[in-house]
Protein backbone atom coordinates (compact mmCIF):
# COMPACT_ATOMS: atom_id res chain seq x y z
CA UNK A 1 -9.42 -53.58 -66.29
CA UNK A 2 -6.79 -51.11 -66.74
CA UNK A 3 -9.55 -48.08 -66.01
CA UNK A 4 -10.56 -50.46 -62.41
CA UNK A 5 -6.77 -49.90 -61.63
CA UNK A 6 -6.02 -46.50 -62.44
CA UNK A 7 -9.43 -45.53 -60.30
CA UNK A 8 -7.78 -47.64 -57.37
CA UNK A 9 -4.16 -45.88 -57.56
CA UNK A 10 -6.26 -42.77 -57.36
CA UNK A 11 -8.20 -43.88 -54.36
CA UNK A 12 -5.06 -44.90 -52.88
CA UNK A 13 -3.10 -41.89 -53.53
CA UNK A 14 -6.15 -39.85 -52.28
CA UNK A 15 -6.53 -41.49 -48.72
CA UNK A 16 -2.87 -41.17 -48.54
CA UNK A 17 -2.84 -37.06 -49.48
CA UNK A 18 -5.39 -36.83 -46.68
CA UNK A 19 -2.93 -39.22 -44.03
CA UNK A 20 -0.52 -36.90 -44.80
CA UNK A 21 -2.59 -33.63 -43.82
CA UNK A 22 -4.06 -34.80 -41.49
CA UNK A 23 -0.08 -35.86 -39.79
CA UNK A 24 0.94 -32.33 -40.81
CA UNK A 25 -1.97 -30.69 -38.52
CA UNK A 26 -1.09 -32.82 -35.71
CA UNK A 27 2.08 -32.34 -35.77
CA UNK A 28 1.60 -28.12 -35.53
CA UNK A 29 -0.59 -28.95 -33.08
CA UNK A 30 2.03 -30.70 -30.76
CA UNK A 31 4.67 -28.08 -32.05
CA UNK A 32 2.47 -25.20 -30.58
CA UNK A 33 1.59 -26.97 -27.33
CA UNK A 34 5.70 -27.71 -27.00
CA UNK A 35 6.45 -24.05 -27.44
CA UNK A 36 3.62 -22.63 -25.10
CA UNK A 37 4.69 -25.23 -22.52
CA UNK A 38 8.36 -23.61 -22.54
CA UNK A 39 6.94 -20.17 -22.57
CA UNK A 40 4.96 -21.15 -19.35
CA UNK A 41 8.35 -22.34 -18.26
CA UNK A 42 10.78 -19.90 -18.80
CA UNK A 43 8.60 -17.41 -17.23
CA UNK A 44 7.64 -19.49 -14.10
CA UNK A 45 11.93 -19.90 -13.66
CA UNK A 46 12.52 -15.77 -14.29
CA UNK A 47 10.68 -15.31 -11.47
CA UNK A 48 6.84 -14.81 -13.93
CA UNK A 49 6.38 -11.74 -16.44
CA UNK A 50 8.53 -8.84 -16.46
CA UNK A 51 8.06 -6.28 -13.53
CA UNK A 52 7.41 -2.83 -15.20
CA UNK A 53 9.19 0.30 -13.25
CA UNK A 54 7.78 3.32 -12.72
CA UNK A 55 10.66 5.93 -12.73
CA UNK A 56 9.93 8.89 -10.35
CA UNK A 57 11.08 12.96 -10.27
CA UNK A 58 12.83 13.32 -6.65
CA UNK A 59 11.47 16.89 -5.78
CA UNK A 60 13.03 17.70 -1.78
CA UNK A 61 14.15 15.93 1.21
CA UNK A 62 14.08 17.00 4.64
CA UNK A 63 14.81 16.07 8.15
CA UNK A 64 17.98 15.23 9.09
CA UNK A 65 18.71 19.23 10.52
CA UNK A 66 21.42 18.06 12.69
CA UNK A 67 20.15 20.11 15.32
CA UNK A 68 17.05 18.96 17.99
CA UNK A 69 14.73 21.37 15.86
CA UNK A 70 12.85 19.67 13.50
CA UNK A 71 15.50 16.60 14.06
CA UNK A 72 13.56 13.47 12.69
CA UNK A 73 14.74 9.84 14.62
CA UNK A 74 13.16 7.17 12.85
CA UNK A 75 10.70 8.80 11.57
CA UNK A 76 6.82 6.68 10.95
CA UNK A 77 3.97 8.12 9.48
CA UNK A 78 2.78 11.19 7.11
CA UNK A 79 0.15 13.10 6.60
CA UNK A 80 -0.75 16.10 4.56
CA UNK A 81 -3.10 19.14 5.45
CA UNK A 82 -5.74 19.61 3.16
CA UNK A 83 -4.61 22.31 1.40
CA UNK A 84 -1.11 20.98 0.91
CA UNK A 85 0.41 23.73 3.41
CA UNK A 86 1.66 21.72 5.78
CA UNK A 87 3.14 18.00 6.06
CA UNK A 88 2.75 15.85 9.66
CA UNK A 89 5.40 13.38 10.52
CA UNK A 90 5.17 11.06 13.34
CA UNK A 91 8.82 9.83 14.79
CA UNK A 92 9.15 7.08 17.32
CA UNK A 93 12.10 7.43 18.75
CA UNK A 94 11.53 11.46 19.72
CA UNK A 95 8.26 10.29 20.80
CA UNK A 96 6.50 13.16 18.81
CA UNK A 97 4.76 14.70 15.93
CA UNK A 98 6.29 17.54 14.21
CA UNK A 99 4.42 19.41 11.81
CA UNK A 100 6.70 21.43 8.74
CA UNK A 101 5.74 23.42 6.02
CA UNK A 102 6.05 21.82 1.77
CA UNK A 103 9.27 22.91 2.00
CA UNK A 104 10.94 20.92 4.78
CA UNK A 105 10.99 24.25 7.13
CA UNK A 106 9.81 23.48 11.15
CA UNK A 107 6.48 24.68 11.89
CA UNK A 108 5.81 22.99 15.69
CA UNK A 109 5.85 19.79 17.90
CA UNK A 110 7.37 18.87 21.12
CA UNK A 111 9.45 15.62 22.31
CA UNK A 112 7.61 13.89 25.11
CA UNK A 113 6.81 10.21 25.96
CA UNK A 114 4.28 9.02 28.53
CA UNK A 115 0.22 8.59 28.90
CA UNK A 116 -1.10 12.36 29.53
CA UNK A 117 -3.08 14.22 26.71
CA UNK A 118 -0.54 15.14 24.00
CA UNK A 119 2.07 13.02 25.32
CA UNK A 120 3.01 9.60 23.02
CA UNK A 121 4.15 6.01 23.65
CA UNK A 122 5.32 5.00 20.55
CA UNK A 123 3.03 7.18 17.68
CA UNK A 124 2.54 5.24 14.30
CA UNK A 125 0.03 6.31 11.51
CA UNK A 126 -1.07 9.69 11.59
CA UNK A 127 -4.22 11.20 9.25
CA UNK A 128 -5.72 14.66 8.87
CA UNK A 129 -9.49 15.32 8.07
CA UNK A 130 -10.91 18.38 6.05
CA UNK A 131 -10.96 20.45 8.62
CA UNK A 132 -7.19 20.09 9.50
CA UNK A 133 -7.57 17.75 12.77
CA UNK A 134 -4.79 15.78 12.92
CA UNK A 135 -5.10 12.08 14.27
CA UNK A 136 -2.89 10.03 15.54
CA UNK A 137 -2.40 6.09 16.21
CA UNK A 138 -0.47 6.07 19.98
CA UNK A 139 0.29 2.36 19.49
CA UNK A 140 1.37 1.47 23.34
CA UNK A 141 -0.62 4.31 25.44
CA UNK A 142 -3.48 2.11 23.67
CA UNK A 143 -5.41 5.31 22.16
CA UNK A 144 -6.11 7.78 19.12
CA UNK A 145 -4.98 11.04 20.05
CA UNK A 146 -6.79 13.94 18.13
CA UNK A 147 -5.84 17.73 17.93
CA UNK A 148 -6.88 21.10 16.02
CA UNK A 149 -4.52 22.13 12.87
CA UNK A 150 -2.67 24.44 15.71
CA UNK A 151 -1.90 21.13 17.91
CA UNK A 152 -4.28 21.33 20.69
CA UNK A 153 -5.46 18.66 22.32
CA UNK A 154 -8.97 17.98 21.54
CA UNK A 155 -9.68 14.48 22.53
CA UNK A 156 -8.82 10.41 22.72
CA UNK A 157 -10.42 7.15 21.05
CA UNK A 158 -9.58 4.28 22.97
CA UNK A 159 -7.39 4.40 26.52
CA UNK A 160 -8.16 2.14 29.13
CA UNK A 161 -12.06 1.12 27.84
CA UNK A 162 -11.10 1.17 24.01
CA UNK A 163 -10.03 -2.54 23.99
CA UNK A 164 -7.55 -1.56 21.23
CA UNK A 165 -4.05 -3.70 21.65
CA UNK A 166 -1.23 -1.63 20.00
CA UNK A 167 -3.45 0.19 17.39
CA UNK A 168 -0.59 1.39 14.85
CA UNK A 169 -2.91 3.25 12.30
CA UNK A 170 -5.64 5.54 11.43
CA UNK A 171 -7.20 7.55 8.70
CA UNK A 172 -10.32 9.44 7.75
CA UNK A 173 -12.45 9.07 4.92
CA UNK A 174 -13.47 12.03 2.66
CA UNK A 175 -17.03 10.91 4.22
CA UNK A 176 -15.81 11.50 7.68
CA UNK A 177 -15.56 8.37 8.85
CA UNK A 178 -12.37 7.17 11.32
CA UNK A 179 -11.20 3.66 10.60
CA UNK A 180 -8.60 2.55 13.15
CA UNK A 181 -6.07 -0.69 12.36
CA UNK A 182 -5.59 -2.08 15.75
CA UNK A 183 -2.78 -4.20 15.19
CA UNK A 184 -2.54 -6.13 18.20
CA UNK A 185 -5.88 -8.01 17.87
CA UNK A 186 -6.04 -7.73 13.62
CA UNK A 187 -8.80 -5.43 13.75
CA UNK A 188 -10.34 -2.40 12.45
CA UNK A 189 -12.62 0.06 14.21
CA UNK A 190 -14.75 2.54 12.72
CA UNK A 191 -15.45 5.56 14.35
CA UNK A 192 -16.90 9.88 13.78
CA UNK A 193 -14.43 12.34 14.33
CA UNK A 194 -15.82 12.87 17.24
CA UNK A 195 -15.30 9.72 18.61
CA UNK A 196 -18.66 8.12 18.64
CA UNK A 197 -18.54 4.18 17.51
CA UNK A 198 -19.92 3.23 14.28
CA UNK A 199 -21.25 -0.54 14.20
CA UNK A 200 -18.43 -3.31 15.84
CA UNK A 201 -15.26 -4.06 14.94
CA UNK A 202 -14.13 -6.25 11.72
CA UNK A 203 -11.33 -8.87 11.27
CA UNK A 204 -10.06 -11.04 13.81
CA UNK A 205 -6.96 -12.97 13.48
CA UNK A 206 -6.80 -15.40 10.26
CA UNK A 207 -6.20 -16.31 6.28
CA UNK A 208 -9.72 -15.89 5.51
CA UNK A 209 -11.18 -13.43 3.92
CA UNK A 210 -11.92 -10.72 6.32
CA UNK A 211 -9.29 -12.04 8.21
CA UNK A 212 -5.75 -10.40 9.09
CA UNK A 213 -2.63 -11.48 10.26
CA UNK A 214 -1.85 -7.83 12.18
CA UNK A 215 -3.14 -4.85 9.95
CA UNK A 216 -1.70 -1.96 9.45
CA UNK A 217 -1.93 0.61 6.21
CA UNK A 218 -5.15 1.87 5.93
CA UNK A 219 -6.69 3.76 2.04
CA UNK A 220 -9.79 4.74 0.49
CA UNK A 221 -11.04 5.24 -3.33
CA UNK A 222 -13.29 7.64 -4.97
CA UNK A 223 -15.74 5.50 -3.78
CA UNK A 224 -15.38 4.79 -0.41
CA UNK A 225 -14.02 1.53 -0.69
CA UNK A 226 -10.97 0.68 2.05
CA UNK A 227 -7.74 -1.40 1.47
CA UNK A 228 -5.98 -2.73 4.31
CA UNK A 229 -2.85 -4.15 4.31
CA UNK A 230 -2.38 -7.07 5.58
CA UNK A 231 1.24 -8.05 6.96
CA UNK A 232 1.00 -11.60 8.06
CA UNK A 233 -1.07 -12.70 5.14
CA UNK A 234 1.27 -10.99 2.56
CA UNK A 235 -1.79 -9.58 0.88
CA UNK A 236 -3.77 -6.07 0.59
CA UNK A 237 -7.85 -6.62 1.18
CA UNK A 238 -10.50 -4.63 -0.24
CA UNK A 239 -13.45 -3.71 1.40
CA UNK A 240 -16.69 -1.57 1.27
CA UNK A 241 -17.02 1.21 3.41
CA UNK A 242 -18.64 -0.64 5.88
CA UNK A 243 -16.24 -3.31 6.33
CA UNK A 244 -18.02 -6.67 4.29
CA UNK A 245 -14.57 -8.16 2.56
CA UNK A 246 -14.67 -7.66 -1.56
CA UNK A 247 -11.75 -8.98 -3.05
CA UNK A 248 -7.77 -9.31 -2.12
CA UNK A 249 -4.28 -9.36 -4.01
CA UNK A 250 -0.81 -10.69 -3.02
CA UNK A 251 1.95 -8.29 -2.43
CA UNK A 252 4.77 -10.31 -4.03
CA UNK A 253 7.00 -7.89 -2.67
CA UNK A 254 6.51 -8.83 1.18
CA UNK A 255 6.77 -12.72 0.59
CA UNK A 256 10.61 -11.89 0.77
CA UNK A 257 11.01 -10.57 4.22
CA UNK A 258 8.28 -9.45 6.99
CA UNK A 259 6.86 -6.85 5.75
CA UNK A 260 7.69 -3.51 8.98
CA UNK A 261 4.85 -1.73 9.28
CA UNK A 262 2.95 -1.97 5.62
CA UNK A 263 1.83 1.17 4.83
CA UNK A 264 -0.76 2.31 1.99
CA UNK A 265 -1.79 5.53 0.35
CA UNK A 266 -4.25 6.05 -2.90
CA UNK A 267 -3.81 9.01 -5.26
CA UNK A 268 -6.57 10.97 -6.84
CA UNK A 269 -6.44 8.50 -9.85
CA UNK A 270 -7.38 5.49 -7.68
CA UNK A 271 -4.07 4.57 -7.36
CA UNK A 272 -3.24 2.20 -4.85
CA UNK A 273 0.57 2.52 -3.38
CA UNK A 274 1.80 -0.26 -0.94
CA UNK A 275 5.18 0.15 0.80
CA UNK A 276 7.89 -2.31 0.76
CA UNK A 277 10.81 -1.89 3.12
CA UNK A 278 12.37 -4.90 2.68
CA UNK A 279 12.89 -4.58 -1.05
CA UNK A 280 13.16 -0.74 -1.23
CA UNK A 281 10.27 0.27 -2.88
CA UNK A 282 6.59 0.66 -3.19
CA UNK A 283 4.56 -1.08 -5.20
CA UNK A 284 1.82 0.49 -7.46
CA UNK A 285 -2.00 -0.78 -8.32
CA UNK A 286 -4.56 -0.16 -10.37
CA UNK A 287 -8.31 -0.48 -8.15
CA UNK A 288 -10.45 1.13 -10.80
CA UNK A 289 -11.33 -2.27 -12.36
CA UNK A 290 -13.32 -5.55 -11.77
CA UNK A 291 -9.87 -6.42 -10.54
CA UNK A 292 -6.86 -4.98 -8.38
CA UNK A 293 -4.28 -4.58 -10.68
CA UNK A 294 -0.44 -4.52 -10.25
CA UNK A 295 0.87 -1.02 -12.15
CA UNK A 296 4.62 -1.29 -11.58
CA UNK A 297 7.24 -0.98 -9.29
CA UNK A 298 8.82 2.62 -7.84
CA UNK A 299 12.03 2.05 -7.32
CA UNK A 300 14.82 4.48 -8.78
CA UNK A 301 14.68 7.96 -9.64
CA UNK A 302 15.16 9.85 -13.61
CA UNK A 303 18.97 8.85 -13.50
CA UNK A 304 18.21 4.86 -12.49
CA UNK A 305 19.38 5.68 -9.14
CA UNK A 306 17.83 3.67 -5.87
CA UNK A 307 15.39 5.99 -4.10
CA UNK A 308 14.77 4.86 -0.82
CA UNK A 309 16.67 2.79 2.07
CA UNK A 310 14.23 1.74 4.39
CA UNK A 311 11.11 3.51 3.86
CA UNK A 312 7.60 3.11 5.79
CA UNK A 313 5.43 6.01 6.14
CA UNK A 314 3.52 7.43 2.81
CA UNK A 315 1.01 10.26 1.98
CA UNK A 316 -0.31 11.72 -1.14
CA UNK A 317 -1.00 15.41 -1.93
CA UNK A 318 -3.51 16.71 -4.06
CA UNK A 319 -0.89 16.92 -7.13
CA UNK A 320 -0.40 13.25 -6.58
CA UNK A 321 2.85 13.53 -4.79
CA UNK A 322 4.55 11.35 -2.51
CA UNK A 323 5.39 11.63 0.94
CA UNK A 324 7.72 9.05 1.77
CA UNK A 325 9.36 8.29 5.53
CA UNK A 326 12.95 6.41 5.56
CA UNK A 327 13.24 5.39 9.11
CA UNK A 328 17.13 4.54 8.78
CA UNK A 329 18.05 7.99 6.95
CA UNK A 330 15.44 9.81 9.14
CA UNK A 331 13.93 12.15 6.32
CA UNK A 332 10.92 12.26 4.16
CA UNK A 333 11.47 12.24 0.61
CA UNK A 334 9.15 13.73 -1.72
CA UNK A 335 8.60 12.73 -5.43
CA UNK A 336 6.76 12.29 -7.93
CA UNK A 337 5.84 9.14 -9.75
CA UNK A 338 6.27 9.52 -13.97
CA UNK A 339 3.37 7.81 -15.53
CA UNK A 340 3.06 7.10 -19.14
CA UNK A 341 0.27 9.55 -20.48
């Protein structure tokens, strides 16, 4: 009898031992969903993960002379000649393109606003191909305007019969291949340097994919891919080289304010940089993925100091430098972005 109740007080105390794990592993369980829930929290109220800065080396500056020559007023886009000679800078308000060399010194270009060959209503994006034609997106005269490495006129895409609408950008591929943003009706246009149309138009007004709400920035990868930056839609889209929509990422910078004028450039590492004027700095992605991937933020220079005030236009070299254009300081700053190796 005694044995029967010792084996039951065993029995007992057994079921009990394994009650008592049993509670214990719940209760981690509901401990570690607890503390993951106010992880997910506290990030979601600081604004999501930590934004990593990119500091960068601020190398010149040019363009406010003070004098008419070379005299930058509100300055838009930048390009760079192929062999890094020479930078292009487009500037609304003196209704021109001047052309310097690296080091901020006037090379050419002449003031003058109206319709005739070589004359500009309103010039936006600018590109240069291999060959050192420079192009350039004449937003209100309705046209491309393109011209020899000497500036001579050589041509127009659009006018009158282009049914572009304000077209406020344009670059070339490394295959040769002109893709206009024509802002006015949220398309792009592909063209050859010489001017000959390639397929129709893409886009169209919109949130869907392959949609824009006005485009602007134009880039290319390695591969031939395009990114276009879409204003309305807050977003940059990726697309093959012949326009069939791939994939897209939010620009969280933009959501704050209208983004002016988006502009985009990619680096000979496949970096993708989007500018932000309304939060003073441009925003850096990684393409080379399954995935567009947010790098960092350029911001401040090597002594924490804020780099730009207003800037729009942007253009790599083949050192991966930065062109920048700050329409309210009228210069372009160049710099250089310091990556971790």
């Amino acid at each position: 009898m005694a044995k029967k109740k010792a084996a039951k007080r065993s029995k007992v105390k057994s079921r009990n031992k394994r009650k008592k794990k049993g509670g214990n592993s719940f209760a981690v369980l509901i401990i570690a969903v607890v503390i993951i829930a106010l992880v997910i929290l506290i990030s979601k109220l600081n604004g999501g993960p930590a934004v990593k800065y990119i500091k960068a080396d601020k190398l010149s500056e040019w363009g406010d002379t003070g004098d008419k020559k070379g005299q930058l007023n509100s300055p838009r886009g930048v390009a760079v000649s192929p062999d890094d000679q020479f930078v292009y800078v487009s500037i609304l308000n003196n209704a021109a393109v001047y052309k310097f060399k690296q080091d901020g010194t006037f090379v050419s270009g002449a003031s003058g606003k109206g319709s005739k060959p070589g004359q500009f209503n309103e010039p936006s994006g600018i590109s240069v191909d291999k060959d050192g034609n420079l192009y350039v997106a004449d937003a209100w005269n309705g046209r491309i305007q393109k011209f020899d490495s000497k500036g001579k006129f050589l041509l127009e895409i659009g006018g009158v019969k282009g049914g572009f609408y304000s077209p406020r950008n344009v670059s070339v591929s490394k295959f040769g291949v002109l893709y206009v943003a024509d802002t006015g009706t949220s398309r792009i246009h592909r063209f050859d340097t010489e001017g000959t149309r390639m397929g129709n138009p893409a886009g169209g007004a919109g949130k869907s994919p392959g949609k824009f709400g006005e485009v602007f920035g134009l880039a290319f990868d390695s591969k031939g891919r395009v990114y276009a930056a879409d204003a309305g839609n807050r977003r940059i889209q990726e697309f093959s080289s012949d326009l069939t929509p791939i994939s897209q990422i939010k620009v969280k910078a933009w959501d704050t304010n209208f983004p002016l004028w988006p502009m985009l450039a990619m680096d000979s590492k496949d970096r993708l940089y989007a500018v932000s004027s309304g939060t003073q700095e441009i925003v850096v992605f990684d393409t080379t993925g399954k995935r567009i991937k947010q790098l960092g933020i350029i911001k401040n220079d090597m002594k924490d100091k804020p780099l730009f005030a207003n800037p729009l236009g942007i253009a790599v070299d083949s050192q991966d430098n930065l062109y920048v254009t700050e329409i309210t300081r009228n210069k372009v700053l160049k710099i250089k972005p310091l990556f971790e190796q």
